[in-house]
C-alpha atoms as a PDB file:
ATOM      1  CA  UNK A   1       0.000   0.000   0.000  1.00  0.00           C
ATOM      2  CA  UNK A   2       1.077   3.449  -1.115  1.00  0.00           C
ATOM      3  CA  UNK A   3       0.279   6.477   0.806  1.00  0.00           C
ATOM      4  CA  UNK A   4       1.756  10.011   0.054  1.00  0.00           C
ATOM      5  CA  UNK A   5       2.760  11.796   3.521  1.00  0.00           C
ATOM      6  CA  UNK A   6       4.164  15.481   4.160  1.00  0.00           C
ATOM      7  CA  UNK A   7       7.697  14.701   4.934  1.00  0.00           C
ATOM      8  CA  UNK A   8       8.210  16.961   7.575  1.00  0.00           C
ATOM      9  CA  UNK A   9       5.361  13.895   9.208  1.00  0.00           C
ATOM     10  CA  UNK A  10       8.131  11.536   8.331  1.00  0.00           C
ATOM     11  CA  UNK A  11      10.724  13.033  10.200  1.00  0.00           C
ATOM     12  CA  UNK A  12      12.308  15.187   7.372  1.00  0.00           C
ATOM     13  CA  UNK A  13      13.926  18.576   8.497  1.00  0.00           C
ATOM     14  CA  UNK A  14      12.472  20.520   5.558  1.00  0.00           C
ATOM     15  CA  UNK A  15      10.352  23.116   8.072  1.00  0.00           C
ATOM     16  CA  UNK A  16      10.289  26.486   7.106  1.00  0.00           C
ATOM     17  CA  UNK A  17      12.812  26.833  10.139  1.00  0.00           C
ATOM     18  CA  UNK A  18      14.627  23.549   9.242  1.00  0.00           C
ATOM     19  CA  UNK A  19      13.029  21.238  11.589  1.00  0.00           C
ATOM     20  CA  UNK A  20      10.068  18.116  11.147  1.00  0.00           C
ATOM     21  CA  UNK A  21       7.276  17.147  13.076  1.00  0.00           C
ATOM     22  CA  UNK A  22       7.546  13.672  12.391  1.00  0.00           C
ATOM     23  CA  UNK A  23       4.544  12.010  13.744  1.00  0.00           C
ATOM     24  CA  UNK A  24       5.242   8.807  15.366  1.00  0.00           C
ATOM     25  CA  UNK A  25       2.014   6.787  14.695  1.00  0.00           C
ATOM     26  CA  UNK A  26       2.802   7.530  10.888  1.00  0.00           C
ATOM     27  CA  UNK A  27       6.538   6.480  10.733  1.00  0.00           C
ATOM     28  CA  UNK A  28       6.511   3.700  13.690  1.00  0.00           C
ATOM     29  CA  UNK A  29       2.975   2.201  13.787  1.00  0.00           C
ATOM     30  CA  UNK A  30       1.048   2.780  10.067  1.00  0.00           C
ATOM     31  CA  UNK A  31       4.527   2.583   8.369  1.00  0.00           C
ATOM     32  CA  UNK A  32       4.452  -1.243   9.436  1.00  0.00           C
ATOM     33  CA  UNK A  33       2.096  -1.463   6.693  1.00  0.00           C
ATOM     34  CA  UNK A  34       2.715   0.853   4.260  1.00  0.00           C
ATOM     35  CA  UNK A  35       5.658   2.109   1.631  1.00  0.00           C
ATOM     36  CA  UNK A  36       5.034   6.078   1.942  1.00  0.00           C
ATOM     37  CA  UNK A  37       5.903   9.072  -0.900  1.00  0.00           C
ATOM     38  CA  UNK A  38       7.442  12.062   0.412  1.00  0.00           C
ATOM     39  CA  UNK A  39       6.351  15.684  -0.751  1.00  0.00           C
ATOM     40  CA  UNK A  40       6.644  19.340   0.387  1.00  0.00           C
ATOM     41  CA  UNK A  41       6.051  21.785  -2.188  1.00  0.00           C
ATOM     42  CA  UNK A  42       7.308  24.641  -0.001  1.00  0.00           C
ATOM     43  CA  UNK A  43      11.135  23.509  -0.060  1.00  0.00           C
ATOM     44  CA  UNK A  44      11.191  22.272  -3.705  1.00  0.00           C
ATOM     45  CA  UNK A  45      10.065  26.184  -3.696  1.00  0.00           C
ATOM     46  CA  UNK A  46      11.936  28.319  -1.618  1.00  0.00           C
ATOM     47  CA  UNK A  47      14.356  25.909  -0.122  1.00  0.00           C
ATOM     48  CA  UNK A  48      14.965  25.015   3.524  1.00  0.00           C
ATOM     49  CA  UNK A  49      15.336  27.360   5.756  1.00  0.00           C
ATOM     50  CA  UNK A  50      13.193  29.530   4.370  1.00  0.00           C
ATOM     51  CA  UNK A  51      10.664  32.820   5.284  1.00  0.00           C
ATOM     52  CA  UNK A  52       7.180  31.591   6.657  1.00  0.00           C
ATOM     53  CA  UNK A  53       4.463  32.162   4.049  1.00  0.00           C
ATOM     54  CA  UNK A  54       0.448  33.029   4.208  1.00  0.00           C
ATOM     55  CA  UNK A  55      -2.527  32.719   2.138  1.00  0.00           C
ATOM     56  CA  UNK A  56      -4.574  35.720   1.135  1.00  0.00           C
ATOM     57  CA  UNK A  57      -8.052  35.915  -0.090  1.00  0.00           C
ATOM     58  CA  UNK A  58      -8.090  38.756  -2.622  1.00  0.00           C
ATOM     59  CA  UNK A  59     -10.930  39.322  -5.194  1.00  0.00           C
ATOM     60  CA  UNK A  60      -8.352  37.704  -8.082  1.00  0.00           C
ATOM     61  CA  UNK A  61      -8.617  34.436  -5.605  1.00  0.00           C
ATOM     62  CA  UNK A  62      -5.774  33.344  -3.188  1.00  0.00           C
ATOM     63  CA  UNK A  63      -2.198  35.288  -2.841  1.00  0.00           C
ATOM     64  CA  UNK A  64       0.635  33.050  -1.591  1.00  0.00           C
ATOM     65  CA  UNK A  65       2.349  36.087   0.354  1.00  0.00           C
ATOM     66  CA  UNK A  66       6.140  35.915   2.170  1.00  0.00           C
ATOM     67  CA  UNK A  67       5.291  37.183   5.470  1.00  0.00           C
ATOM     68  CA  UNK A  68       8.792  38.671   5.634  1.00  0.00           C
ATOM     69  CA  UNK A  69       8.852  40.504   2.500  1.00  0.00           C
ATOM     70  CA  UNK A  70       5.643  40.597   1.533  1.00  0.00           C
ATOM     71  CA  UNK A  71       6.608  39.513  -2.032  1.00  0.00           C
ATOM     72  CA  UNK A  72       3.665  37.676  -4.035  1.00  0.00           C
ATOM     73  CA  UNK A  73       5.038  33.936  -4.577  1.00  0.00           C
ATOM     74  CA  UNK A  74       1.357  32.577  -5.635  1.00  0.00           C
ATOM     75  CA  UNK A  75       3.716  31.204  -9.436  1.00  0.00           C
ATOM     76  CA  UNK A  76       6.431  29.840  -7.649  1.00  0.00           C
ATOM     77  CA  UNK A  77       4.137  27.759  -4.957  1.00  0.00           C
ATOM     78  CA  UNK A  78       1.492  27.392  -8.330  1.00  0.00           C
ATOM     79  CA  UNK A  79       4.419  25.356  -9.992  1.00  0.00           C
ATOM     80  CA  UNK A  80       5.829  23.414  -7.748  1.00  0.00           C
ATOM     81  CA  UNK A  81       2.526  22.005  -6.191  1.00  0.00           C
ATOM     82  CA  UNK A  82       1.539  21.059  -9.528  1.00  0.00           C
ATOM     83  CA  UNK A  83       5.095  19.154 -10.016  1.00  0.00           C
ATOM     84  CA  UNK A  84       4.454  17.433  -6.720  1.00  0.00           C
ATOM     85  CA  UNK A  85       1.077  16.461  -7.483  1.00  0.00           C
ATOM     86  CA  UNK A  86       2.346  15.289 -11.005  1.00  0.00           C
ATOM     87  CA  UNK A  87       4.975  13.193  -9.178  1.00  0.00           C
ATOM     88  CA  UNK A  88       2.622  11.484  -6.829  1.00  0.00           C
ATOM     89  CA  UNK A  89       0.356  10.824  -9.142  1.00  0.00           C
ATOM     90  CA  UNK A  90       2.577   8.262 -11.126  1.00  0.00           C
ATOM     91  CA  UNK A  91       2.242   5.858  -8.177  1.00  0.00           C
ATOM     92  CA  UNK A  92      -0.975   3.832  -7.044  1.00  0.00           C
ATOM     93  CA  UNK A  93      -1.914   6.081  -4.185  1.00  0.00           C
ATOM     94  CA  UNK A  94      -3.973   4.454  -1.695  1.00  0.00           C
ATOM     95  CA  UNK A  95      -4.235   7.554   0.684  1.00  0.00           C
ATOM     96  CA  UNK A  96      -2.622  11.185   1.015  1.00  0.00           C
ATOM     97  CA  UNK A  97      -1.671  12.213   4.677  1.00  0.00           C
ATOM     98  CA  UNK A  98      -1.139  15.864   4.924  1.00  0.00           C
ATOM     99  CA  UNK A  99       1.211  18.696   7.468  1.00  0.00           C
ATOM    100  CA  UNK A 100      -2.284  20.307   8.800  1.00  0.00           C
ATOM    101  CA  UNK A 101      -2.484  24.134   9.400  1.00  0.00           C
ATOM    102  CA  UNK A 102       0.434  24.510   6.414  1.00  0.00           C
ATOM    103  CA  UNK A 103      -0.121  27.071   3.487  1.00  0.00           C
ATOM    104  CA  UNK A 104       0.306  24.283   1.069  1.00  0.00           C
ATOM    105  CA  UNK A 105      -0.702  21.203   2.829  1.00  0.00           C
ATOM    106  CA  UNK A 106      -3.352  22.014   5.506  1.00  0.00           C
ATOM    107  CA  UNK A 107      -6.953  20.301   4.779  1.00  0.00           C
ATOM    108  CA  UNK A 108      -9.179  22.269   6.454  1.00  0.00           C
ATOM    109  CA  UNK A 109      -7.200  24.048   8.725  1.00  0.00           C
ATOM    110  CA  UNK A 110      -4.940  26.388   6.846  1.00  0.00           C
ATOM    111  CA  UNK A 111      -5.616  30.026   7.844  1.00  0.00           C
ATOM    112  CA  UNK A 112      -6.738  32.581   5.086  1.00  0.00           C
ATOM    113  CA  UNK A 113      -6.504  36.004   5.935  1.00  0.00           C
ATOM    114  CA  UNK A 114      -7.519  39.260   4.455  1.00  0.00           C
ATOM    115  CA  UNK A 115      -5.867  42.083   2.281  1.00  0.00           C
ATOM    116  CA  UNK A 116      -5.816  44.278   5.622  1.00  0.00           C
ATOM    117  CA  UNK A 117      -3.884  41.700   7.498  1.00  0.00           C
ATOM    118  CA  UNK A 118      -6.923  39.887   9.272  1.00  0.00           C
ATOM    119  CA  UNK A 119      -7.372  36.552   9.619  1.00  0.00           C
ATOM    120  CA  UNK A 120     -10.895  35.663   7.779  1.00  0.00           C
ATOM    121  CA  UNK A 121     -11.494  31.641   8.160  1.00  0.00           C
ATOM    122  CA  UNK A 122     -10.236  28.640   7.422  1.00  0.00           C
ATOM    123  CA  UNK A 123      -9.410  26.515   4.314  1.00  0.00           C
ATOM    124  CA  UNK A 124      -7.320  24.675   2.355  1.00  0.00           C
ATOM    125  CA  UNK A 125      -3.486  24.692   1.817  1.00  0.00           C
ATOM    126  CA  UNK A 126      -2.613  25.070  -2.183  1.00  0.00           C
ATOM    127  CA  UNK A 127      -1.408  22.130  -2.651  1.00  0.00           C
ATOM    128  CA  UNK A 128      -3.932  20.257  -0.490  1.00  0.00           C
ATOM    129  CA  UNK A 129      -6.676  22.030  -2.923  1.00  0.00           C
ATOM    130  CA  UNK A 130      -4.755  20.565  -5.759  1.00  0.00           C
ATOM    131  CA  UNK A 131      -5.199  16.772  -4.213  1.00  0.00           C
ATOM    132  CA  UNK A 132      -8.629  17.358  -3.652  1.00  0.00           C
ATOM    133  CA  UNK A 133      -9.735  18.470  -6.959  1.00  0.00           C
ATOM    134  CA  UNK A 134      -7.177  15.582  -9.061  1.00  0.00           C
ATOM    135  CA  UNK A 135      -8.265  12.591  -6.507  1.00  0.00           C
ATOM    136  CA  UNK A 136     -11.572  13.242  -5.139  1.00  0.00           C
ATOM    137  CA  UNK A 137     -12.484   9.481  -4.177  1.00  0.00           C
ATOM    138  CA  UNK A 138      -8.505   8.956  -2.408  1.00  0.00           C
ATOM    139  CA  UNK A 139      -8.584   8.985   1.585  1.00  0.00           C
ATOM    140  CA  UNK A 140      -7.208  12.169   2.614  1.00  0.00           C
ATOM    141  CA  UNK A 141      -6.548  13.765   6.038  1.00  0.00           C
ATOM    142  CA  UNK A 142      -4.044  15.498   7.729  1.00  0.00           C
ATOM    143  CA  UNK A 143      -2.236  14.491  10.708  1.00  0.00           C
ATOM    144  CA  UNK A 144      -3.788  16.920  13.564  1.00  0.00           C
ATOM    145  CA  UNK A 145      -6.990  15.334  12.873  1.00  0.00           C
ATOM    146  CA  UNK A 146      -5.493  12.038  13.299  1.00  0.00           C
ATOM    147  CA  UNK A 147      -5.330  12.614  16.727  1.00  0.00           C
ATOM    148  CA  UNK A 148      -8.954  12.198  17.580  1.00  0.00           C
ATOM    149  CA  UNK A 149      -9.311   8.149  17.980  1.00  0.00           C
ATOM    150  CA  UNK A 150     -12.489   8.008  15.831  1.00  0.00           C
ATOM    151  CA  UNK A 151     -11.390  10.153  12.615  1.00  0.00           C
ATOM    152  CA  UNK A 152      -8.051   8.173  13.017  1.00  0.00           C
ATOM    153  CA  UNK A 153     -10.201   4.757  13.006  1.00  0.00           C
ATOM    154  CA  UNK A 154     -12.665   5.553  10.322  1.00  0.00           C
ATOM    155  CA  UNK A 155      -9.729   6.447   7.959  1.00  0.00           C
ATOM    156  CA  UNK A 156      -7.233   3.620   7.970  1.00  0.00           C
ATOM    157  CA  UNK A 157     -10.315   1.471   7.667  1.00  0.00           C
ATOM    158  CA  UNK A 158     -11.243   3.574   4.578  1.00  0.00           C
ATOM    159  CA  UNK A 159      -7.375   3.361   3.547  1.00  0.00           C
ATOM    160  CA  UNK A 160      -7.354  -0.233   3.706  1.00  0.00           C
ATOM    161  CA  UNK A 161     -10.718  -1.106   2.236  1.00  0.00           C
ATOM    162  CA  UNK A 162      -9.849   1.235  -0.733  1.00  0.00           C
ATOM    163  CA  UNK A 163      -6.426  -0.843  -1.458  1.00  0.00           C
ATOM    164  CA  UNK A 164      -8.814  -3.629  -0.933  1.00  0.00           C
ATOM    165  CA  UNK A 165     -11.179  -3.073  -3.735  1.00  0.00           C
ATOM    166  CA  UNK A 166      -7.271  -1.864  -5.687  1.00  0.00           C
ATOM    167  CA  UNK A 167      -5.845  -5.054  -4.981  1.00  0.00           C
ATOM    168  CA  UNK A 168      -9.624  -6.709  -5.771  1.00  0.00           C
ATOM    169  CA  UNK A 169      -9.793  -4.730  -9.283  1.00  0.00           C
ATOM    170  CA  UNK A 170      -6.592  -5.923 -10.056  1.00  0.00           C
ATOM    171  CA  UNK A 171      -7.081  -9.232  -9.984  1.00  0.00           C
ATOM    172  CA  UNK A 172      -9.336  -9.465 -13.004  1.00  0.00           C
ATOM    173  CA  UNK A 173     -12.222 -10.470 -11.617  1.00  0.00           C
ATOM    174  CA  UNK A 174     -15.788 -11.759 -12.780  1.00  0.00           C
ATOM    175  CA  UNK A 175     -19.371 -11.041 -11.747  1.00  0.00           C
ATOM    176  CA  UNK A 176     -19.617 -13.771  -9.773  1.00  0.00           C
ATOM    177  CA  UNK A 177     -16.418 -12.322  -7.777  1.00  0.00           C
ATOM    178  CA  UNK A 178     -17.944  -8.966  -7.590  1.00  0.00           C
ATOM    179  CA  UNK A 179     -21.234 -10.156  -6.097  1.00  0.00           C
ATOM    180  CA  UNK A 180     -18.559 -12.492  -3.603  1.00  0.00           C
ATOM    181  CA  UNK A 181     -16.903  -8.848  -2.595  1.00  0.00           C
ATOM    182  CA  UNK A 182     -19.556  -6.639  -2.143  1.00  0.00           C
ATOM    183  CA  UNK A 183     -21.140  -9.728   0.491  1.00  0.00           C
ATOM    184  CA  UNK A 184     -17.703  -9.300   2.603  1.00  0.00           C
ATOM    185  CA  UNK A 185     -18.270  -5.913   3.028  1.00  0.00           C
ATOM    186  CA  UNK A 186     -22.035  -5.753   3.395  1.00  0.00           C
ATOM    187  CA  UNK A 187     -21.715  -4.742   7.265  1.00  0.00           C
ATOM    188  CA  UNK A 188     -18.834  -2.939   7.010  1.00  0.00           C
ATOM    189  CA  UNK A 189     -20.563  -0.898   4.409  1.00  0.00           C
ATOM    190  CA  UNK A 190     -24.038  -0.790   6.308  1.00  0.00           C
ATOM    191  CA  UNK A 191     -21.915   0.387   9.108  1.00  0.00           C
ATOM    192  CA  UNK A 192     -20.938   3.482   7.019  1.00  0.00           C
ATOM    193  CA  UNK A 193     -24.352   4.434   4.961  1.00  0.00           C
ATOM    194  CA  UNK A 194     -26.809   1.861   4.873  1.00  0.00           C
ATOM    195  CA  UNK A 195     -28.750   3.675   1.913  1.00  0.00           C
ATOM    196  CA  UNK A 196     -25.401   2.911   0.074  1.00  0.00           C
ATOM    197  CA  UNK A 197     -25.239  -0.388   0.598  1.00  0.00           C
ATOM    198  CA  UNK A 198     -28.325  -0.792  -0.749  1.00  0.00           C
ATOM    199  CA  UNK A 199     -27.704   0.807  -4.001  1.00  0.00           C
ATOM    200  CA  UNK A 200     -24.033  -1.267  -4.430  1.00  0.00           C
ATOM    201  CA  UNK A 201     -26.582  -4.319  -4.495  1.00  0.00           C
ATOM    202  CA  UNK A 202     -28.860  -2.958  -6.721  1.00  0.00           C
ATOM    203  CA  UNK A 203     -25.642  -2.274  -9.085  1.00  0.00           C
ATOM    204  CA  UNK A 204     -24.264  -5.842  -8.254  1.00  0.00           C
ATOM    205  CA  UNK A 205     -27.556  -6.886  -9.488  1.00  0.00           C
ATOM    206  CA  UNK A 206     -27.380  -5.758 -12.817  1.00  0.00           C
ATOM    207  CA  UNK A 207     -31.167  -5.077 -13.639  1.00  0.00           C
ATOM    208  CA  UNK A 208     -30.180  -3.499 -16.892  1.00  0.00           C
ATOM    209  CA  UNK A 209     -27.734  -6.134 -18.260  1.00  0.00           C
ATOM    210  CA  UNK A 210     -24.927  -3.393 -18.139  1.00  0.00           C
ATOM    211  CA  UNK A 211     -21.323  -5.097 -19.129  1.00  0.00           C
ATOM    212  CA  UNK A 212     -18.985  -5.820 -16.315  1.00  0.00           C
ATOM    213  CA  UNK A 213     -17.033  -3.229 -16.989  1.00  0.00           C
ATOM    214  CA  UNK A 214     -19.621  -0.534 -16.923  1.00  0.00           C
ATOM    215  CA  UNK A 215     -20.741  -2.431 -13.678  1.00  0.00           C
ATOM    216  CA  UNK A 216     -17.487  -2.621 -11.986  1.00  0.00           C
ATOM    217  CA  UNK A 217     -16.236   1.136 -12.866  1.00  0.00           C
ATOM    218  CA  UNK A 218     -20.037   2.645 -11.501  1.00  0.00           C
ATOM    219  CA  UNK A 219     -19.306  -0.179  -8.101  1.00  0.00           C
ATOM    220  CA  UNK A 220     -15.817   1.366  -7.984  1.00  0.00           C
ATOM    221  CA  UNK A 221     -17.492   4.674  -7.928  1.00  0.00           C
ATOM    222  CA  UNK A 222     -19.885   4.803  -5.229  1.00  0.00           C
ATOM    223  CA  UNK A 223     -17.978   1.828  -3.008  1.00  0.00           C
ATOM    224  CA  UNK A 224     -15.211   4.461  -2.343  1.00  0.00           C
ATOM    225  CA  UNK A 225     -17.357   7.109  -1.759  1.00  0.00           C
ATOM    226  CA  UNK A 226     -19.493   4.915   1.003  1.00  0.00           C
ATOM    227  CA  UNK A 227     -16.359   4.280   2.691  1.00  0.00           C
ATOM    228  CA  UNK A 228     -14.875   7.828   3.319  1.00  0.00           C
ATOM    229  CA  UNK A 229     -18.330   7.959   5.632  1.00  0.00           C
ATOM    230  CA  UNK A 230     -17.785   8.290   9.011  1.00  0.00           C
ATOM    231  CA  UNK A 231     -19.235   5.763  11.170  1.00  0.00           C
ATOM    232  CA  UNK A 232     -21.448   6.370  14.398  1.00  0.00           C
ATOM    233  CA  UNK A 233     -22.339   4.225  17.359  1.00  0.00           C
ATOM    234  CA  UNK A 234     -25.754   3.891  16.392  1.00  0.00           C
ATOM    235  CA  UNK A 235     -24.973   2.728  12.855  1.00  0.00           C
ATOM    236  CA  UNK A 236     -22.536   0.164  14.598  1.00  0.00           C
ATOM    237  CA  UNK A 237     -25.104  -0.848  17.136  1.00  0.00           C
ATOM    238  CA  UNK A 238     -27.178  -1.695  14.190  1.00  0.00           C
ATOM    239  CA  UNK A 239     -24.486  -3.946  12.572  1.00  0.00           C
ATOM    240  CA  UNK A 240     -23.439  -5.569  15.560  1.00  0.00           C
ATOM    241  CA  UNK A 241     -27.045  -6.696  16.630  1.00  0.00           C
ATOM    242  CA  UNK A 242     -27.378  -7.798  12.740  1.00  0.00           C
ATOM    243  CA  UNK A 243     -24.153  -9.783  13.344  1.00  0.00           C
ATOM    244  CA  UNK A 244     -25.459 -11.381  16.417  1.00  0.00           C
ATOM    245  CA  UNK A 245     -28.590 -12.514  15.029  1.00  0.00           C
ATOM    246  CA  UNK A 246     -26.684 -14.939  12.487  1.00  0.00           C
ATOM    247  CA  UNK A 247     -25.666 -16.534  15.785  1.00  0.00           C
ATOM    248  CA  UNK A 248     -28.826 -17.207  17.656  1.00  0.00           C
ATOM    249  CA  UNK A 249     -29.945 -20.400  16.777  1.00  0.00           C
ATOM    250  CA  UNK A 250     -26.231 -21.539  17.494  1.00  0.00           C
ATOM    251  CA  UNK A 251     -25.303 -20.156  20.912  1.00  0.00           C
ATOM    252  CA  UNK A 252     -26.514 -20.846  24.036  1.00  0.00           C
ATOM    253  CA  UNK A 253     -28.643 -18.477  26.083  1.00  0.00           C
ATOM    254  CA  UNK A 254     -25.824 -17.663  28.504  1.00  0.00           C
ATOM    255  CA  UNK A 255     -23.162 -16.509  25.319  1.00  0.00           C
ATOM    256  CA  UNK A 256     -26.562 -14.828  23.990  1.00  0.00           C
ATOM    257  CA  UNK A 257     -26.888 -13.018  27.102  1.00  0.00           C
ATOM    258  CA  UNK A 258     -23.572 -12.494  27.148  1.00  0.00           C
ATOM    259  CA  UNK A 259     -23.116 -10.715  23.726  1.00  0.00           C
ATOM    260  CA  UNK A 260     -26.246  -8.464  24.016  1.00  0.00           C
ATOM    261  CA  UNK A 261     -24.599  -7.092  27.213  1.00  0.00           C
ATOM    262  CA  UNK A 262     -21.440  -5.803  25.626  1.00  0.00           C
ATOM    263  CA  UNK A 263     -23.443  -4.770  22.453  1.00  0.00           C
ATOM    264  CA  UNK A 264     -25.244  -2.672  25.176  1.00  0.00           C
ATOM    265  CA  UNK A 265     -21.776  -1.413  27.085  1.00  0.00           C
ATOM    266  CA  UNK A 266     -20.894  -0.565  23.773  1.00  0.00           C
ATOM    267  CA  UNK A 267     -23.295   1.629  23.057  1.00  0.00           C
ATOM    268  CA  UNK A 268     -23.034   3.097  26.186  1.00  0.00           C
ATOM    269  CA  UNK A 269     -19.210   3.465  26.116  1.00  0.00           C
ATOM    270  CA  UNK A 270     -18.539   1.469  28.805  1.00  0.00           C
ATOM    271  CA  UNK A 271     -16.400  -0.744  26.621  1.00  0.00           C
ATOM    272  CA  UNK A 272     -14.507  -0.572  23.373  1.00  0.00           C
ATOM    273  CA  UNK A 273     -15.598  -1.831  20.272  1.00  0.00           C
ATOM    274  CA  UNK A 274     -13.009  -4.683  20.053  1.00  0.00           C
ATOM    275  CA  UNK A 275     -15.135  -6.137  22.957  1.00  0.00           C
ATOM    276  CA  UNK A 276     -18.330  -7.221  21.340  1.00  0.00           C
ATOM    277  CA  UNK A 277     -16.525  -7.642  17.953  1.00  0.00           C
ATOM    278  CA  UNK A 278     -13.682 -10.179  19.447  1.00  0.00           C
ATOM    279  CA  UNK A 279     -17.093 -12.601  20.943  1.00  0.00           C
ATOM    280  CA  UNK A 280     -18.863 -12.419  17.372  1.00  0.00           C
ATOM    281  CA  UNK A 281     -15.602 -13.944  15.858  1.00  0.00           C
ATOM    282  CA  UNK A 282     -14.784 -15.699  18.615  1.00  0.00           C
ATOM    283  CA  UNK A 283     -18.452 -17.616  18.298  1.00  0.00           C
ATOM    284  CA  UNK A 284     -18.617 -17.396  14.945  1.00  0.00           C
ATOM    285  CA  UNK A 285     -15.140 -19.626  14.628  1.00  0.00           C
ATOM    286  CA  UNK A 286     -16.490 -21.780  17.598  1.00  0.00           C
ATOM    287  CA  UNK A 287     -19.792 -22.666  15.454  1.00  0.00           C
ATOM    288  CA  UNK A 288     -18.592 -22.308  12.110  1.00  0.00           C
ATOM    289  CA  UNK A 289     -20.530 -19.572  10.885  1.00  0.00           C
ATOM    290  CA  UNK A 290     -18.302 -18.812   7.435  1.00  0.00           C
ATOM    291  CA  UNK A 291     -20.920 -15.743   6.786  1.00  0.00           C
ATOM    292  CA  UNK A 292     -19.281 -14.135   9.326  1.00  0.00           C
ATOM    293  CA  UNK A 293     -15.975 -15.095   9.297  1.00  0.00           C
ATOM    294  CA  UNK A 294     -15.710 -13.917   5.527  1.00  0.00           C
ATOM    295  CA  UNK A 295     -16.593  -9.931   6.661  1.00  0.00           C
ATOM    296  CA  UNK A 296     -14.314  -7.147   6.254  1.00  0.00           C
ATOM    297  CA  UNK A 297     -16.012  -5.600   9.311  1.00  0.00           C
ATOM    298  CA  UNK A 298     -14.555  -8.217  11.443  1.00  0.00           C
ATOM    299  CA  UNK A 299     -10.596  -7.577  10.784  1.00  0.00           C
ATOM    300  CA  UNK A 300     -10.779  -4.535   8.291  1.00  0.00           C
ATOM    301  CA  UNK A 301      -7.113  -3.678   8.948  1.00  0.00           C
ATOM    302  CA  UNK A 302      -3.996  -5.480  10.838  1.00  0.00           C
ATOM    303  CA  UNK A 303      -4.653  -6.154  14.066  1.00  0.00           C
ATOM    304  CA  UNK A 304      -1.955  -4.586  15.488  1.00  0.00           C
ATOM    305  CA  UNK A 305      -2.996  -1.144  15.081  1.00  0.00           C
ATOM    306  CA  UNK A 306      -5.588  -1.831  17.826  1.00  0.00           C
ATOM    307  CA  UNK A 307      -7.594   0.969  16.972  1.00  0.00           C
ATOM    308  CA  UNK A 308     -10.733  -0.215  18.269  1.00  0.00           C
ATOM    309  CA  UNK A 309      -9.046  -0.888  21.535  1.00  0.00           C
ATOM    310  CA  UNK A 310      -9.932   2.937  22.620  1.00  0.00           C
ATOM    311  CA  UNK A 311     -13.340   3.883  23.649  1.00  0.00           C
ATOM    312  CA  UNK A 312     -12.948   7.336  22.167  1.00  0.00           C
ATOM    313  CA  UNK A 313     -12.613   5.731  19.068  1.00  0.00           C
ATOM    314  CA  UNK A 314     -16.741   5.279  18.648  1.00  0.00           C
ATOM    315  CA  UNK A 315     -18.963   8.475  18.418  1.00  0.00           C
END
């Protein structure tokens, strides 16, 4: 899996003052499982060290402004965002992980400030703008909002279940495949937008005799898009009492009892997710139910991450 990272994240000293802010769940934890693309517009630009730089909203758009000098260097930043994007692009990207609050690279959080020196509101860095607009289905964030355990969940599930369906595409596959795939995710994609889900069946189902092709590329389309949907603990609630009903003629009353209790903590944050979910596999392997077994939802990314181990990471 190929994700594009600011390298400052990575532990590059290519600051504006010549320092990083390498980010240790990137490089140490997620870097177990990943090969990652460096970029930083700003020192193919100006070089490291360098002067600090701000956006500006003007009426001609946004001004890329040297806070030292003043000087306008919207071209230089233009060109060399568009040569990083151009670079990245020639590798299968399976996510983009940006510097947050950066003039280039901030999603979200950049500051844009007026002509008369004001700051006005928030936005996008340029080059952030740039990934938005060439990849708008790739899973994108930046690292400060990694921090929060459920935006940090909910996107390296969506980065691995959109190399997934790469890796899935890849492999040439049939109808009969496709309908295989889109069952393995059905809760993991119910857990995200149920509405979804329903329409990926409805194109799995091919009511208008479309090619594969045509059906695999409008799948593609709307699968990536379903999973870049936050979850919620209701939605999850949902799936997990869904999960635990392909178990009831199986268990016994006590393991019954058992599960609908931590379905209930759950919901109630008194446990972590990986509670609840570890029992449903741990039954379903105990009575064989392959159904379940074969989900995504179950194991959607390596276990070691142990994302769902935090109880902030449900909302």
């Amino acid at each position: 899996m190929i994700i594009a990272v600011s390298g400052c994240l990575l532990g590059e000293n290519i600051r504006h003052n010549g320092g990083h802010k390498r980010d240790t769940f990137i490089t140490d934890e997620l870097g177990k499982h990943a090969e990652y693309i460096s970029f930083c517009p700003e020192d193919l630009a100006f070089g490291t060290p360098r002067d600090s730089i701000r956006l500006i909203t003007a009426t001609e758009g946004i001004i890329v402004q040297n806070n030292v000098t003043s000087e306008d260097v919207t071209p230089l930043l233009t060109k060399t965002s568009k040569e990083e994007l151009n670079r990245i692009a020639e590798h299968p990207l399976c996510g983009i992980i940006l510097k947050s609050k950066s003039p280039s690279c901030g999603l979200g959080s950049t500051v844009l400030y007026r002509t008369n020196g004001y700051s006005e509101t928030k936005g996008n860095g340029v080059f952030a703008q740039m990934c938005k607009e060439k990849f708008p289905l790739l899973p994108m964030e930046e690292e400060g909002r990694l921090l929060d355990p459920w935006l940090r969940e909910n996107f390296i599930m969506q980065l691995f279940a959109y190399h997934d369906f790469e890796t899935f595409k890849a492999s040439i596959p049939t109808m009969k495949d496709l309908v295989a795939y889109h069952q393995s995710y059905k809760f993991m994609l119910q857990s995200k937008n149920d509405d979804n889900y329903m329409k990926l069946g409805n194109i799995v189902g091919n009511h208008n005799n479309d090619s594969f092709q045509v059906v695999l590329s409008t799948y593609e389309t709307l699968f990536k898009e379903t999973i870049s949907h936050k979850s919620s603990i209701g939605k999850t609630r949902n799936v997990l009492e869904h999960m635990a009903g392909f178990l009831k003629k199986e268990i016994s009353e006590v393991e019954k009892k058992t599960l609908h209790e931590q379905i209930c903590d759950y919901t109630h944050k008194i446990i972590p997710l990986i509670t609840p979910l570890s029992t449903i596999d741990m039954l379903a392997k105990n009575y064989n139910i392959n159904y379940l077994l074969g989900q995504k939802f179950l194991h959607p990314y390596p276990k070691e991450l142990a994302l769902r181990s935090d109880l902030k990471s449900s909302k």
